[in-house]
PDB file of N, CA and C in Angstrom:
ATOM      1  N   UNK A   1      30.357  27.196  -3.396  1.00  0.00           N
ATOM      2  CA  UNK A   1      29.709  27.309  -2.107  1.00  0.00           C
ATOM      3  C   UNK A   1      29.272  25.927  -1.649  1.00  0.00           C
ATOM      4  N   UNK A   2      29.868  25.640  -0.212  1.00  0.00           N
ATOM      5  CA  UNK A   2      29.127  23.990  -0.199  1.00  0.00           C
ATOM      6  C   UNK A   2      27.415  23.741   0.182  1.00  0.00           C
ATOM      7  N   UNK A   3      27.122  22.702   0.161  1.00  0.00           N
ATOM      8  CA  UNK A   3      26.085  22.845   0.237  1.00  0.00           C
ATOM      9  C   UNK A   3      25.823  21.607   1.149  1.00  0.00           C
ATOM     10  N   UNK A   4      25.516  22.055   2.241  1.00  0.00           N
ATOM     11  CA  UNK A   4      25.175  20.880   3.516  1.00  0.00           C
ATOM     12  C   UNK A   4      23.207  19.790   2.690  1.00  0.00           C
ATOM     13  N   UNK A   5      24.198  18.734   2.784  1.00  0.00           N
ATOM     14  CA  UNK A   5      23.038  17.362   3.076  1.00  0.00           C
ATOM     15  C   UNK A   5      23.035  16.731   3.708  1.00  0.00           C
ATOM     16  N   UNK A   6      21.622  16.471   4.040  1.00  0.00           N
ATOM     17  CA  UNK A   6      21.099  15.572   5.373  1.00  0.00           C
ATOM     18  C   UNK A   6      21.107  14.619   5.107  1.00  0.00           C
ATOM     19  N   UNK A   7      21.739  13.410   5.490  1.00  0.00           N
ATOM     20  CA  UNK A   7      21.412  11.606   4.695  1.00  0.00           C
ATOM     21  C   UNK A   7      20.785  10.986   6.150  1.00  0.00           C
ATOM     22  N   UNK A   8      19.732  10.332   6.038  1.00  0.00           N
ATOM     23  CA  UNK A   8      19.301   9.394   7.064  1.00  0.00           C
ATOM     24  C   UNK A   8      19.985   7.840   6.353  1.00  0.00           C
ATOM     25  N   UNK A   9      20.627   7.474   6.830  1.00  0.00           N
ATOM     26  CA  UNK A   9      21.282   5.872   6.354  1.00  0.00           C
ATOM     27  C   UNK A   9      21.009   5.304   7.752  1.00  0.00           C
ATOM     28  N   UNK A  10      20.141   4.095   7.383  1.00  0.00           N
ATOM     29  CA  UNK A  10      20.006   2.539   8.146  1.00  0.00           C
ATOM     30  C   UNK A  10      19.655   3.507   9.928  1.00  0.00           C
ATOM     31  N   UNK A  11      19.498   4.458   9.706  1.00  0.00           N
ATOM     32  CA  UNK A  11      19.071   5.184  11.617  1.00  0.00           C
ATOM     33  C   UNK A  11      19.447   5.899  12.421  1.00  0.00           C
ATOM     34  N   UNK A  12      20.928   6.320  11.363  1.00  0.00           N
ATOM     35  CA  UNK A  12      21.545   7.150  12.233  1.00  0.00           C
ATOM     36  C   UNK A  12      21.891   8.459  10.892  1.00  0.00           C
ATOM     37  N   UNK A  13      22.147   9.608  11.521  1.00  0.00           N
ATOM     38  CA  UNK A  13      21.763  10.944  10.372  1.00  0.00           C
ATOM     39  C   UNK A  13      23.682  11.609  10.572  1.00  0.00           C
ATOM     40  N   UNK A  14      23.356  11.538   9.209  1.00  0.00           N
ATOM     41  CA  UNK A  14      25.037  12.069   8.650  1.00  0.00           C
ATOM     42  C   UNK A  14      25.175  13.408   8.081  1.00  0.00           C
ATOM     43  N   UNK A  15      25.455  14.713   8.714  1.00  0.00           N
ATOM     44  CA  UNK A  15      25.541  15.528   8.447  1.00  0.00           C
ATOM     45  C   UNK A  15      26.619  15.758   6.970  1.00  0.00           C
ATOM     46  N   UNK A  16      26.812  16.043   5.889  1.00  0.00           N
ATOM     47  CA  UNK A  16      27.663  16.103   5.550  1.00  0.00           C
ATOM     48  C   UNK A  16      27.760  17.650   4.411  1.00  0.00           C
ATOM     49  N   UNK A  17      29.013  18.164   4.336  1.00  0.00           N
ATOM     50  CA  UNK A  17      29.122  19.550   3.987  1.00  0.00           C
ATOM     51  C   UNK A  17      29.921  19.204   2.638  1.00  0.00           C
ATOM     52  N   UNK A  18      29.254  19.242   1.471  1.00  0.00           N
ATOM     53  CA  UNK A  18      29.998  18.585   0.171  1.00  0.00           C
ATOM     54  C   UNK A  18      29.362  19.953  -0.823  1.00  0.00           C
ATOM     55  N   UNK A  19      30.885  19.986  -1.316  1.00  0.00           N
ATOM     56  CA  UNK A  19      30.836  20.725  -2.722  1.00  0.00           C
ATOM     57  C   UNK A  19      30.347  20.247  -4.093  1.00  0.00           C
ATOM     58  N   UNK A  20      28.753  20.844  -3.896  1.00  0.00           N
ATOM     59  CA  UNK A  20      28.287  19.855  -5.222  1.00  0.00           C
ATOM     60  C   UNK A  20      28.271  20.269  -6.727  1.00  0.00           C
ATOM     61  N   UNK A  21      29.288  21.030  -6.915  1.00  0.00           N
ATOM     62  CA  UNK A  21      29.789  21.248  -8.551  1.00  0.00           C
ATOM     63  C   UNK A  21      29.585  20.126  -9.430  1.00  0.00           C
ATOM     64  N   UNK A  22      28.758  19.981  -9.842  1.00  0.00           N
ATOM     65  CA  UNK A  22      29.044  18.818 -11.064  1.00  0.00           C
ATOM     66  C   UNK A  22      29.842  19.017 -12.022  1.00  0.00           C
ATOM     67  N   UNK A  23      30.305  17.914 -12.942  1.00  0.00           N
ATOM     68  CA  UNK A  23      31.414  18.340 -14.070  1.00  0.00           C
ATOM     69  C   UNK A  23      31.236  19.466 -14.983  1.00  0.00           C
ATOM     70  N   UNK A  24      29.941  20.009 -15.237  1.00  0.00           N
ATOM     71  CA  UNK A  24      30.250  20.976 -16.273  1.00  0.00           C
ATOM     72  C   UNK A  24      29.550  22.284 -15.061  1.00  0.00           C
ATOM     73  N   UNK A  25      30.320  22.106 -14.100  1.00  0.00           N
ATOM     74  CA  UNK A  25      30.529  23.632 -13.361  1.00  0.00           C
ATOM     75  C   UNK A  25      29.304  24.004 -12.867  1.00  0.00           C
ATOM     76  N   UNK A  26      27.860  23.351 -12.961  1.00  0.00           N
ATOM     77  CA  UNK A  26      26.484  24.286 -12.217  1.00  0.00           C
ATOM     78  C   UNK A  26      26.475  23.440 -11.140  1.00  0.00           C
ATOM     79  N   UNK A  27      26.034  24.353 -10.350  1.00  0.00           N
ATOM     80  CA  UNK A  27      25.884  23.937  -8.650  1.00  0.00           C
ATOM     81  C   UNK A  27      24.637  23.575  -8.469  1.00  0.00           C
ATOM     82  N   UNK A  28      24.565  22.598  -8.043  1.00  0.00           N
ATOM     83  CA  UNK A  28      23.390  21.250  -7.707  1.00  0.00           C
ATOM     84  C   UNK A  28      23.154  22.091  -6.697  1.00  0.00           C
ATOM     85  N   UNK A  29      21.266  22.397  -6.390  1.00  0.00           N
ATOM     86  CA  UNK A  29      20.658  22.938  -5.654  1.00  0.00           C
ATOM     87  C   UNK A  29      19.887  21.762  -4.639  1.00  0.00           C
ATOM     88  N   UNK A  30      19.522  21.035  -5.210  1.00  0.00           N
ATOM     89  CA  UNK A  30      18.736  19.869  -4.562  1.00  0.00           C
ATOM     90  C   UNK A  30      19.531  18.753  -4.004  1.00  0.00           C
ATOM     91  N   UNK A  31      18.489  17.712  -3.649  1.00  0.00           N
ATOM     92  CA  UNK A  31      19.623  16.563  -2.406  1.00  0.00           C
ATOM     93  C   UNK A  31      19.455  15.539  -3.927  1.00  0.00           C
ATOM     94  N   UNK A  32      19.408  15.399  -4.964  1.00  0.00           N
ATOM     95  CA  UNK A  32      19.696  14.175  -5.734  1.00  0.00           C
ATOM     96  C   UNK A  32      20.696  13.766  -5.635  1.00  0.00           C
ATOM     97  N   UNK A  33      21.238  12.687  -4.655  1.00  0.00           N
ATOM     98  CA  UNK A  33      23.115  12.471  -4.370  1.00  0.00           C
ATOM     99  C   UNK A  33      22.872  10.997  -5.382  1.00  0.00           C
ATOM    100  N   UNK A  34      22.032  10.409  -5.882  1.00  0.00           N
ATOM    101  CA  UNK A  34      22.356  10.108  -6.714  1.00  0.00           C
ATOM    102  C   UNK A  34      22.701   9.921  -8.209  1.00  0.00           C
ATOM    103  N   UNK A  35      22.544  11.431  -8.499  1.00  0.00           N
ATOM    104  CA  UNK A  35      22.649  11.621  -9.709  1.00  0.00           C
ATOM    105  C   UNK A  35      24.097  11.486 -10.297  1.00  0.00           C
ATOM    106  N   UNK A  36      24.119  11.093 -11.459  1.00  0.00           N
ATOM    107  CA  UNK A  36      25.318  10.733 -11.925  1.00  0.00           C
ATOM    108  C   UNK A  36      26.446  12.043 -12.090  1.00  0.00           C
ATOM    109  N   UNK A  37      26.078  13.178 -12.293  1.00  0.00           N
ATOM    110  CA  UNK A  37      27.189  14.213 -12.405  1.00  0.00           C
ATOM    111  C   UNK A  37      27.073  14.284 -10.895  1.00  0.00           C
ATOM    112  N   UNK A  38      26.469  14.029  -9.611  1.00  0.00           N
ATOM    113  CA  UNK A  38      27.100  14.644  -8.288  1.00  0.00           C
ATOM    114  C   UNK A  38      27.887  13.396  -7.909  1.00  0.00           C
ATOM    115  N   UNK A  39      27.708  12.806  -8.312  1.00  0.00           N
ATOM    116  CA  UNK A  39      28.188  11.101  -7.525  1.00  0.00           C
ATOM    117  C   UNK A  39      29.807  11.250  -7.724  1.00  0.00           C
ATOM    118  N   UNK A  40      30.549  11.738  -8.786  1.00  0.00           N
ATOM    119  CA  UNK A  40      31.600  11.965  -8.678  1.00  0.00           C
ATOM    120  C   UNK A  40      32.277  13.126  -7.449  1.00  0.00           C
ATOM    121  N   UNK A  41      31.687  14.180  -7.819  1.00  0.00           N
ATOM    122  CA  UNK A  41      32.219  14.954  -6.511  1.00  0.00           C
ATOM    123  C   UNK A  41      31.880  14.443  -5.306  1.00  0.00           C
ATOM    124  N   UNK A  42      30.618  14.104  -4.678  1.00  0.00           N
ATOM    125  CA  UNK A  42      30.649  13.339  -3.861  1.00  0.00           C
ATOM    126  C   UNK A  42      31.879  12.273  -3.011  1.00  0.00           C
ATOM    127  N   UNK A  43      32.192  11.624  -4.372  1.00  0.00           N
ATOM    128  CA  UNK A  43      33.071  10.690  -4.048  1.00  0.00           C
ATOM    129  C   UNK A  43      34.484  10.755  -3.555  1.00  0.00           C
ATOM    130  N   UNK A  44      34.794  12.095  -4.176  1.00  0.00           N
ATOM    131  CA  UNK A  44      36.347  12.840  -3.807  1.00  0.00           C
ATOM    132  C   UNK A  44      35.748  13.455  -2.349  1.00  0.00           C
ATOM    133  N   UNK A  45      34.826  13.633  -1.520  1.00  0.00           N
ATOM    134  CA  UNK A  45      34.673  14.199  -0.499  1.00  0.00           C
ATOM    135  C   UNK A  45      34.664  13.268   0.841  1.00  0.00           C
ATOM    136  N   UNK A  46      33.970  12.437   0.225  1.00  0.00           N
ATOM    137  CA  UNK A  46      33.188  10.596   1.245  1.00  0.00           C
ATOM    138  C   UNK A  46      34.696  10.167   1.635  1.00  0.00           C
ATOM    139  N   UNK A  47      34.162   9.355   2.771  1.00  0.00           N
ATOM    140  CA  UNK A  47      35.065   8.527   2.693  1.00  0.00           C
ATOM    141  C   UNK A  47      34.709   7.504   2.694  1.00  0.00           C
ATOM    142  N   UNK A  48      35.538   6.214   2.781  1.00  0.00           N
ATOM    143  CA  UNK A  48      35.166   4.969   2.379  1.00  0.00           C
ATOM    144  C   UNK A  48      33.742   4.117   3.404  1.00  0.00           C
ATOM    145  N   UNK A  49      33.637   4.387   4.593  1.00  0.00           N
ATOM    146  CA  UNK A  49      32.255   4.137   5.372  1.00  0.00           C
ATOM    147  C   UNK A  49      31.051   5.191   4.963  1.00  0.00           C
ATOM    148  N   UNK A  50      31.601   5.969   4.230  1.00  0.00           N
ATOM    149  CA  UNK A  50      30.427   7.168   4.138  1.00  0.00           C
ATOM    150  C   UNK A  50      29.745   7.267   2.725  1.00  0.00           C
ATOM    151  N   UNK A  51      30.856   6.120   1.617  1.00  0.00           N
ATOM    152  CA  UNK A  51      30.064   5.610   0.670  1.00  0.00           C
ATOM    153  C   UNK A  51      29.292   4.579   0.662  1.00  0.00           C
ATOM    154  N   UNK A  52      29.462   3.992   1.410  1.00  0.00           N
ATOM    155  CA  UNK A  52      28.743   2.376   2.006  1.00  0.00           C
ATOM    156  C   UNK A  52      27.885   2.967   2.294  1.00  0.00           C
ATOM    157  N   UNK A  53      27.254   3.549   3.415  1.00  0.00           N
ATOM    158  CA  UNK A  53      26.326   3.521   3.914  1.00  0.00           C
ATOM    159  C   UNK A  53      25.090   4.654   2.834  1.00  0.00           C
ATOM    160  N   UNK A  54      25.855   5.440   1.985  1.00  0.00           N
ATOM    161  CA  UNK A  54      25.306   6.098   1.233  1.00  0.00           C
ATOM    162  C   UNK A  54      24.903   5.636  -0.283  1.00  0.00           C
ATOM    163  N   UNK A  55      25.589   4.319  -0.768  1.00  0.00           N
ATOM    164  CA  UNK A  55      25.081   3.238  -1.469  1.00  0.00           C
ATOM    165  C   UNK A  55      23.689   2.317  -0.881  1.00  0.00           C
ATOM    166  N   UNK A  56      24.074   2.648   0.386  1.00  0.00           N
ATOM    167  CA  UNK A  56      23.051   1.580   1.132  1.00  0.00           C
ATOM    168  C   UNK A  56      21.753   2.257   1.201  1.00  0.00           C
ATOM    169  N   UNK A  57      21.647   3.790   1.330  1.00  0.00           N
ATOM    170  CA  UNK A  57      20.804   4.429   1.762  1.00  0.00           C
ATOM    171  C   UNK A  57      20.075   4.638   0.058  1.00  0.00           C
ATOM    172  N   UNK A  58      20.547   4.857  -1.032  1.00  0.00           N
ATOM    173  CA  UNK A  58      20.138   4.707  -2.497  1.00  0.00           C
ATOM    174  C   UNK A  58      19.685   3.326  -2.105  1.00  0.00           C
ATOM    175  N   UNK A  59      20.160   2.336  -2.117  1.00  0.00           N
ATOM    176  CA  UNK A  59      19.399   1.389  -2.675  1.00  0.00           C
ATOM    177  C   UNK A  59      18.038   0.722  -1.896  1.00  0.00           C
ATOM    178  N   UNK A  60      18.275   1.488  -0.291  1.00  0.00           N
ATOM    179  CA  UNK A  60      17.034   1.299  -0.141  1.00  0.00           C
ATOM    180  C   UNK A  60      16.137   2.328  -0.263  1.00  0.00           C
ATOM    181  N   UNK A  61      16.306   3.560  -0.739  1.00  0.00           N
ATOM    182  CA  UNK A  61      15.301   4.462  -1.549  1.00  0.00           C
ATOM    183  C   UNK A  61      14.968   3.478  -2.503  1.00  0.00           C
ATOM    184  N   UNK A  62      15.952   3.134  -3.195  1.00  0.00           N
ATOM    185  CA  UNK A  62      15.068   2.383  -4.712  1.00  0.00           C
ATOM    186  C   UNK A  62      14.289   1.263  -4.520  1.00  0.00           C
ATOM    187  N   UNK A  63      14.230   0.539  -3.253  1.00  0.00           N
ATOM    188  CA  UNK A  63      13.215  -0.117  -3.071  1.00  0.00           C
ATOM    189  C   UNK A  63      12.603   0.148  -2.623  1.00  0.00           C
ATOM    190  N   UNK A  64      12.209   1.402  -1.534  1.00  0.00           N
ATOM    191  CA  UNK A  64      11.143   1.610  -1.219  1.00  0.00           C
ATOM    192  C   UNK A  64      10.445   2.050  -2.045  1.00  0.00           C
ATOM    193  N   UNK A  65      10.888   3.084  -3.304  1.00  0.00           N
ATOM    194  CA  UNK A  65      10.281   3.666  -4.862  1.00  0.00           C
ATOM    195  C   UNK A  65       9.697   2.078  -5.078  1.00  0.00           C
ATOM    196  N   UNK A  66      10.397   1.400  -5.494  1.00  0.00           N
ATOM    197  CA  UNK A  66       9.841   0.105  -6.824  1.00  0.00           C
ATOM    198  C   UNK A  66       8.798  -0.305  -5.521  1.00  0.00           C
ATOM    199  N   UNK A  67       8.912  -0.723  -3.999  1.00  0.00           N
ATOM    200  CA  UNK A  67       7.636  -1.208  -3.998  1.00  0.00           C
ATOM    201  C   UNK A  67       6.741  -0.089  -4.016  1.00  0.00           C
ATOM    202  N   UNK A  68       6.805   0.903  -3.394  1.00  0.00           N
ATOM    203  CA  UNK A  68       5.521   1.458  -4.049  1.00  0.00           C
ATOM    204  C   UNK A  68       5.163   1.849  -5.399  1.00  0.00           C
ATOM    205  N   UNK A  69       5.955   1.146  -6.473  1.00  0.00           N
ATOM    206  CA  UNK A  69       5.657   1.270  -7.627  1.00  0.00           C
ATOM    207  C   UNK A  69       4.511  -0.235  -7.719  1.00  0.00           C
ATOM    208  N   UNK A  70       5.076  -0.797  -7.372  1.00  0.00           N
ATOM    209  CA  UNK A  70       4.225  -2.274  -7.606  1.00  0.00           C
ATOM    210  C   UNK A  70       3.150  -1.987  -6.686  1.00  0.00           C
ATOM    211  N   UNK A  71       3.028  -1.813  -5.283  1.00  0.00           N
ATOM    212  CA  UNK A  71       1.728  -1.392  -4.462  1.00  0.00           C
ATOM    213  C   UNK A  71       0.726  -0.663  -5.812  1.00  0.00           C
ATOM    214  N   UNK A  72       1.395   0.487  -6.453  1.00  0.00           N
ATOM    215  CA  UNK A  72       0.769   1.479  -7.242  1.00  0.00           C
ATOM    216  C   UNK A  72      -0.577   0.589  -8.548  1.00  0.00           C
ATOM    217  N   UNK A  73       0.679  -0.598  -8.929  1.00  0.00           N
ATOM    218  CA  UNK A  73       0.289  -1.428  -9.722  1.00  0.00           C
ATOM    219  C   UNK A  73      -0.928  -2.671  -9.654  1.00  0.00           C
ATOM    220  N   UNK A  74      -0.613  -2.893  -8.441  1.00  0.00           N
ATOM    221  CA  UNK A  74      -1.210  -3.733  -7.851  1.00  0.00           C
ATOM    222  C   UNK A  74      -2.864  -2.787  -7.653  1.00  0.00           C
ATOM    223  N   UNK A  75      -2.879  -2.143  -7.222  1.00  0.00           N
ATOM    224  CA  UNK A  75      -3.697  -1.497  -6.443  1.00  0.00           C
ATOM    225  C   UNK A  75      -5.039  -1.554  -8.182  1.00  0.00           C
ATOM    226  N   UNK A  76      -4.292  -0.934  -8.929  1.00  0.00           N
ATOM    227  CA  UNK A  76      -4.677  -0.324 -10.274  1.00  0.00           C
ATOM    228  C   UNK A  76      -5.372  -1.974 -10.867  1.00  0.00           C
ATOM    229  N   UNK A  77      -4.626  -2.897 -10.989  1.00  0.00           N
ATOM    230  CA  UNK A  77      -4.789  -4.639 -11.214  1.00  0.00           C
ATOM    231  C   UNK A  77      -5.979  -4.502 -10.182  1.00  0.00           C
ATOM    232  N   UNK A  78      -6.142  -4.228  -8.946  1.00  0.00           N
ATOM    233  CA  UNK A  78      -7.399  -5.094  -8.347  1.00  0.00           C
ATOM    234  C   UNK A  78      -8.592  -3.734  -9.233  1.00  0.00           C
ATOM    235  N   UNK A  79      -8.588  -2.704  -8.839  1.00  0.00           N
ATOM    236  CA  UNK A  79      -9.626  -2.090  -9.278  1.00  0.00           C
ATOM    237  C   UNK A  79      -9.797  -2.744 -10.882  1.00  0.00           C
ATOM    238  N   UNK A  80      -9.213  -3.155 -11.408  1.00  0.00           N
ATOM    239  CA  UNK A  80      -9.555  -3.182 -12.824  1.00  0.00           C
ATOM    240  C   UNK A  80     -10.518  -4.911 -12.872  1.00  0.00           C
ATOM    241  N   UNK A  81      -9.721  -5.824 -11.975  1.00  0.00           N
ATOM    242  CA  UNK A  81     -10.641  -6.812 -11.373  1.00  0.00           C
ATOM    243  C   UNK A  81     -11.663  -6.706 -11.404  1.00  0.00           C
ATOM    244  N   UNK A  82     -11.691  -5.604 -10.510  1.00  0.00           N
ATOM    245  CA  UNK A  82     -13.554  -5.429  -9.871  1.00  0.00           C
ATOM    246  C   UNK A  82     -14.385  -5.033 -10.771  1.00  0.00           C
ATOM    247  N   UNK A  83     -13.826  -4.164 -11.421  1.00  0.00           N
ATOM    248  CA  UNK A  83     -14.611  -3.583 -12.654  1.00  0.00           C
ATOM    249  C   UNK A  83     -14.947  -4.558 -13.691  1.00  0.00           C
ATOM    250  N   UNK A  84     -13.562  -5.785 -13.715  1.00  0.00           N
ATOM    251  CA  UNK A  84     -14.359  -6.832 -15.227  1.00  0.00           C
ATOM    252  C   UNK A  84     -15.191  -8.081 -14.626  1.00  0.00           C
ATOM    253  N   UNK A  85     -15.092  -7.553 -12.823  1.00  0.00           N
ATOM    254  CA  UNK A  85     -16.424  -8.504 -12.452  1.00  0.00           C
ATOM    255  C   UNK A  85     -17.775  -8.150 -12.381  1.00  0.00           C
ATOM    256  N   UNK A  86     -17.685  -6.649 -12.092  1.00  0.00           N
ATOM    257  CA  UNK A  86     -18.433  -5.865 -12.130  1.00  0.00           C
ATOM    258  C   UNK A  86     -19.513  -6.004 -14.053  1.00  0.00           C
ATOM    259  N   UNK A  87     -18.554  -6.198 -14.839  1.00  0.00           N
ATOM    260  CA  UNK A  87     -18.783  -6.088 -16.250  1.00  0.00           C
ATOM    261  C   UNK A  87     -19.670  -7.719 -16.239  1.00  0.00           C
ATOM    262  N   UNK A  88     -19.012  -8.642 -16.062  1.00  0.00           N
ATOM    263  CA  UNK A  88     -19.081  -9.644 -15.763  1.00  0.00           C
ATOM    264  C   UNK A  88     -20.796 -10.217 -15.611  1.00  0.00           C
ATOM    265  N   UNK A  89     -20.682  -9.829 -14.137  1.00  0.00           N
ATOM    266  CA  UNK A  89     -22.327  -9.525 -13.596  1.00  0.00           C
ATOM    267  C   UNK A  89     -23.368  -8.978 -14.190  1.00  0.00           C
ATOM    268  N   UNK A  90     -23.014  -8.078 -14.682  1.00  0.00           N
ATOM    269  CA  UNK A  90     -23.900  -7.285 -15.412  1.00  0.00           C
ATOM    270  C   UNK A  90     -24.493  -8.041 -16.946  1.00  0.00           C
ATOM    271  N   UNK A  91     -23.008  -8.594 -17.181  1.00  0.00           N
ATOM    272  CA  UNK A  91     -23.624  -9.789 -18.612  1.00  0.00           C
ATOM    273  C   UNK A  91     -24.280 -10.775 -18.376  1.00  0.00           C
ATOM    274  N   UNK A  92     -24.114 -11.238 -16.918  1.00  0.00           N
ATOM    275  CA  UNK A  92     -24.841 -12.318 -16.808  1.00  0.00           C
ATOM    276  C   UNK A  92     -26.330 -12.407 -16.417  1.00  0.00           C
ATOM    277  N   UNK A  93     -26.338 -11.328 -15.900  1.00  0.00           N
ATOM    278  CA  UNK A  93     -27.538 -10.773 -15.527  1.00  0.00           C
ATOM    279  C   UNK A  93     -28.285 -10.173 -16.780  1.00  0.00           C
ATOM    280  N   UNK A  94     -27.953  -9.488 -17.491  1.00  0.00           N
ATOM    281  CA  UNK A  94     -28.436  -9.590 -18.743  1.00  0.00           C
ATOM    282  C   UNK A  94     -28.906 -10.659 -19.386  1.00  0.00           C
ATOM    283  N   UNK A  95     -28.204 -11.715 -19.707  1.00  0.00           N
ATOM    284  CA  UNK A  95     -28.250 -13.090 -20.244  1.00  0.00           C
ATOM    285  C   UNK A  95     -29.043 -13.662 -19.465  1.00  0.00           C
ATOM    286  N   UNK A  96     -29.565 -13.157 -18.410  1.00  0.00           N
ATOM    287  CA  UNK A  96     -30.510 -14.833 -17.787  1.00  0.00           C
ATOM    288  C   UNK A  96     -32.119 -13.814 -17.741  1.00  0.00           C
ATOM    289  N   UNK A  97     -32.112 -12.360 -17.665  1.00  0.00           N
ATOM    290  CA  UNK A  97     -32.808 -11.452 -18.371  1.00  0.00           C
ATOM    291  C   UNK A  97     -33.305 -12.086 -19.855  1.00  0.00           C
ATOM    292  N   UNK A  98     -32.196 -12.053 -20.638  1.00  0.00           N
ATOM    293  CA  UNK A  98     -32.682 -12.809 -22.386  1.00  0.00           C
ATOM    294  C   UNK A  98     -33.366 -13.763 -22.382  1.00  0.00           C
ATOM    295  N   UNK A  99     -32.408 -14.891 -21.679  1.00  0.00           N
ATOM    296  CA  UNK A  99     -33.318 -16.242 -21.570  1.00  0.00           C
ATOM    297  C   UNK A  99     -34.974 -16.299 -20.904  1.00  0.00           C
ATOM    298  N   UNK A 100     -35.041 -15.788 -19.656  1.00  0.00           N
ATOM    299  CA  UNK A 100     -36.022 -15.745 -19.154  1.00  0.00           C
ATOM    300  C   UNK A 100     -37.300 -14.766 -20.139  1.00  0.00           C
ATOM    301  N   UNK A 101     -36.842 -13.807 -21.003  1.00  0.00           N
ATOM    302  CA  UNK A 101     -37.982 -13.145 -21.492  1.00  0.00           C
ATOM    303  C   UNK A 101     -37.983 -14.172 -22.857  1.00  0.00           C
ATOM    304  N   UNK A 102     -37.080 -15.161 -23.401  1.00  0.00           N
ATOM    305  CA  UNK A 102     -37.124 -15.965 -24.316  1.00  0.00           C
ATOM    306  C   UNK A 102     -38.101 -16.710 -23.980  1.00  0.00           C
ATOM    307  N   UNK A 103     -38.015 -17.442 -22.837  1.00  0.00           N
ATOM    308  CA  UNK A 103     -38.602 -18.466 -22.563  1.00  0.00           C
ATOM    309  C   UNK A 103     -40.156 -18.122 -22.384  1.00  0.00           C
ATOM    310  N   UNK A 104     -40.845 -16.967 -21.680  1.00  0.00           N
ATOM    311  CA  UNK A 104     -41.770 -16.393 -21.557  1.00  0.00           C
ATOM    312  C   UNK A 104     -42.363 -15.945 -23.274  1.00  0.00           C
ATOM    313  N   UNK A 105     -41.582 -15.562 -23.919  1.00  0.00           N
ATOM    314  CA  UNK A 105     -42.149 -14.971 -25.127  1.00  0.00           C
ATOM    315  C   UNK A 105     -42.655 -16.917 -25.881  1.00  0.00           C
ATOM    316  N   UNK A 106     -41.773 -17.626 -25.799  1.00  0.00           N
ATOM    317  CA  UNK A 106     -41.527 -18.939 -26.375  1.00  0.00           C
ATOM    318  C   UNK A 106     -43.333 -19.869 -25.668  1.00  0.00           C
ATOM    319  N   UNK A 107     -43.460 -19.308 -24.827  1.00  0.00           N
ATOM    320  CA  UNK A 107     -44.609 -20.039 -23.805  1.00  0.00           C
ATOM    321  C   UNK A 107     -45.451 -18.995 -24.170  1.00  0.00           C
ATOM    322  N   UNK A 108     -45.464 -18.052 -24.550  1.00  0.00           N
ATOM    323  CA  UNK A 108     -46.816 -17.291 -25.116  1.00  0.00           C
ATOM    324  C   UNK A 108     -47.303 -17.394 -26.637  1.00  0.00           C
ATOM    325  N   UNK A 109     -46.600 -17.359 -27.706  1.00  0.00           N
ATOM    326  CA  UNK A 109     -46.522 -18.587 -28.894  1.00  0.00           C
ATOM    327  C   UNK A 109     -46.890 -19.749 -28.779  1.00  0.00           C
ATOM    328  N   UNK A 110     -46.592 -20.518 -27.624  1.00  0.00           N
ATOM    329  CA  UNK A 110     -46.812 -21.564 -28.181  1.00  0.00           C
ATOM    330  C   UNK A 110     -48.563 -21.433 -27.887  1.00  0.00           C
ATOM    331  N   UNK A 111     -49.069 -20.834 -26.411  1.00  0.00           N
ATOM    332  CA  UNK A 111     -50.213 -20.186 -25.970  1.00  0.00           C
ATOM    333  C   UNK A 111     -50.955 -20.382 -27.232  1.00  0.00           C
ATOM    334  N   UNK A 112     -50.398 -18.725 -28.057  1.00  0.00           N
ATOM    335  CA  UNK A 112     -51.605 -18.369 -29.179  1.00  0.00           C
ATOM    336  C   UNK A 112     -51.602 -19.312 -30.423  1.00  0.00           C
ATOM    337  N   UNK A 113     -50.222 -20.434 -30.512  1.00  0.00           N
ATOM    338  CA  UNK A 113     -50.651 -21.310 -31.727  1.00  0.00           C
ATOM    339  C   UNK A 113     -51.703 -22.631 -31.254  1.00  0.00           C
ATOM    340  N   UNK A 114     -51.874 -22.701 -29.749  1.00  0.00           N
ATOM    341  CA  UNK A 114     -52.627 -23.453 -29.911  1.00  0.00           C
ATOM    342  C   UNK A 114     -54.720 -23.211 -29.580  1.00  0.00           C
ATOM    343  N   UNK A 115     -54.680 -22.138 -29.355  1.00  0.00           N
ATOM    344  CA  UNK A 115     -55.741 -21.492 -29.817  1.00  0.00           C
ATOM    345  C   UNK A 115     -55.477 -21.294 -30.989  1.00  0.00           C
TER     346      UNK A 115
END
């Protein structure tokens, strides 16, 4: 039974009516046209402008995937930033906390040794 897919390539929309049997005979329900068992039938159907532009249209899926894989990454890198400045602050602020009750404890000693 064929099974009509919709391809948007580079702006203009390609109807196309392809028999998607893969090699061991189960019929592909979904649009994965790039999966490796449809890519062959595919290919006996395409013709030679209709693989171009359908190479073209994969590979800019796969970059729009990888950048929003890196956006994903990125995003995850700044929050983790903030958080070891966040950590950061908090030590330092601690630490000038230490010193300052050092220095206070250090000036009250010296206070009661000299009474």
């Amino acid at each position: 039974m064929p099974t009509r897919f919709r391809l948007s390539t580079l702006g203009t929309r390609h109807h196309l009516m392809v028999d998607a049997t893969t090699a061991s005979g189960s019929v592909v329900q979904n649009r994965a046209l790039a999966c490796k068992d449809t890519s062959l039938a595919l290919s006996l159907v395409l013709d030679e402008g209709d693989l171009k532009r359908l190479r073209a249209a994969v590979q800019v899926t796969d970059v729009a995937m990888w950048k929003r894989q890196l956006e994903d990454a990125t995003a995850e890198m700044d929050r983790l930033r903030a958080e070891l400045k966040a950590a950061q602050a908090e030590r330092d602020a601690a630490r000038a906390d230490a010193i300052c009750s050092k220095s206070a404890y250090d000036r009250l000693l010296e206070q009661w040794e000299k009474q």
